[in-house]
Protein backbone atom coordinates (compact mmCIF):
# COMPACT_ATOMS: atom_id res chain seq x y z
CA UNK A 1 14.96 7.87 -14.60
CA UNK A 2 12.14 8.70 -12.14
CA UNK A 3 8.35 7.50 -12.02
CA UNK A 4 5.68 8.62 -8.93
CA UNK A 5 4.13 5.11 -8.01
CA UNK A 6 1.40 4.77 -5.31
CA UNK A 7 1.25 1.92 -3.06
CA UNK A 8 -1.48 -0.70 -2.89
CA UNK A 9 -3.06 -1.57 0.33
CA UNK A 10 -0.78 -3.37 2.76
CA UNK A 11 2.04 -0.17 1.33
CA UNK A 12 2.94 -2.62 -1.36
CA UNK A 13 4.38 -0.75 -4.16
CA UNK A 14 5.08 -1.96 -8.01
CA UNK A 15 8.37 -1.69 -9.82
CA UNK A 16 7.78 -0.02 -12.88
CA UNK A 17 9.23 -2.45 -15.93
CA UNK A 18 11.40 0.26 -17.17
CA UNK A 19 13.44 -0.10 -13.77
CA UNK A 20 13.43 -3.89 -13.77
CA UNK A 21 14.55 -3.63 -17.52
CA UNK A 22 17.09 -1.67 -16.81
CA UNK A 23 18.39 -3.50 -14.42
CA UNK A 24 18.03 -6.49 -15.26
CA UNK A 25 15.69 -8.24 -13.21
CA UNK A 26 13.52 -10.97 -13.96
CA UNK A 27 9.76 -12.00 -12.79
CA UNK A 28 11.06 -12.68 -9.37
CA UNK A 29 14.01 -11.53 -7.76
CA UNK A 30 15.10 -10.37 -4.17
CA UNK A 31 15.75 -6.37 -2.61
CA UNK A 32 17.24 -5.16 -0.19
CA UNK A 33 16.02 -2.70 1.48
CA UNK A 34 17.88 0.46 3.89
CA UNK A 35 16.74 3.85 5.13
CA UNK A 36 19.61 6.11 4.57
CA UNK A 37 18.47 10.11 5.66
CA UNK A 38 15.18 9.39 5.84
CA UNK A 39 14.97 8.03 1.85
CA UNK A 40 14.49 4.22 1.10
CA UNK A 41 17.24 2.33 -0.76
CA UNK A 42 16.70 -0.89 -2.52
CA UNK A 43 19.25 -2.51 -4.48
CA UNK A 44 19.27 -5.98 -5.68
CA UNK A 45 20.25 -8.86 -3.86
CA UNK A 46 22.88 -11.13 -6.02
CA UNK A 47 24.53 -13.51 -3.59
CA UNK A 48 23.02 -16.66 -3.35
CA UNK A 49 24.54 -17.03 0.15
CA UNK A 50 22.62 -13.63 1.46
CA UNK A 51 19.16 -15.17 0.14
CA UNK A 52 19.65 -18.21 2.08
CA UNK A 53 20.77 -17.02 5.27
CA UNK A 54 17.72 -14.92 4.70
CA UNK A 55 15.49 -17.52 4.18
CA UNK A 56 16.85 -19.70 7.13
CA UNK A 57 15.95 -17.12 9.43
CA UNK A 58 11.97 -16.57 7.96
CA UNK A 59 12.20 -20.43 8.76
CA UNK A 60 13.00 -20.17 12.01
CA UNK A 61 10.24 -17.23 13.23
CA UNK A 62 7.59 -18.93 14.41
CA UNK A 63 3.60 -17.66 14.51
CA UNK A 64 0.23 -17.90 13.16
CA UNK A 65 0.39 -14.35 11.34
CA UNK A 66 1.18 -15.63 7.90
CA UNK A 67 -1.30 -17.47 5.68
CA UNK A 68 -0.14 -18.67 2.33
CA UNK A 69 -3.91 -18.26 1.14
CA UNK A 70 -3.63 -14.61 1.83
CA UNK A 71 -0.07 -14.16 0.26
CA UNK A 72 -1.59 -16.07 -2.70
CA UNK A 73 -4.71 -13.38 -2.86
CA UNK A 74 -2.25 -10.66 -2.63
CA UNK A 75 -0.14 -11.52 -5.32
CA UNK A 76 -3.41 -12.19 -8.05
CA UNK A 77 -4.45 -8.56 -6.83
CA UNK A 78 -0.84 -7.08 -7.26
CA UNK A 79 -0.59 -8.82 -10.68
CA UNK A 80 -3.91 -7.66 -11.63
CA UNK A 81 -3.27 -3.79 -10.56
CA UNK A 82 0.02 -4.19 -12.47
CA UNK A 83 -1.16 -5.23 -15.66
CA UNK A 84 -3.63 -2.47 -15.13
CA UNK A 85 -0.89 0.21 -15.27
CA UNK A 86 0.64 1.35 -18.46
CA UNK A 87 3.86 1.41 -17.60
């Protein structure tokens, strides 16, 4: 299976729903990400365990770069240029 996507601002991309379908993923779910020779691999995350050790350390970084309005305004633009696709 292969799709060209292009990435929003920000180099957000979109999943297509044939992947997600195919494997499985819901609405939400968790990557993880690896550069292997210069190609990016995701695969999904499954162990509860890795999400929260992940999530303890976003926790513990500290600074004023991250504003839950502006993660909030990304998301209804993401959701908005996803329904705009016809995947």
């Amino acid at each position: 299976m292969m799709k060209y996507i292009k990435s929003f601002s920000q180099g957000q991309i979109t999943i297509p729903k044939s992947f997600r379908d195919e494997l499985n993923l819901g609405t939400e779910f968790w990557l993880k990400l690896k550069l292997i020779n210069q190609s990016i691999v995701m695969e999904p995350m499954e162990e509860k365990g890795d999400r929260e050790k992940y999530l303890n350390k976003l926790l513990k970084i500290k600074g004023d770069w991250f504003d839950m309005r502006d993660y909030k305004r990304m998301r209804r633009e993401t959701k908005k240029r996803e329904e705009a696709y016809d995947w």
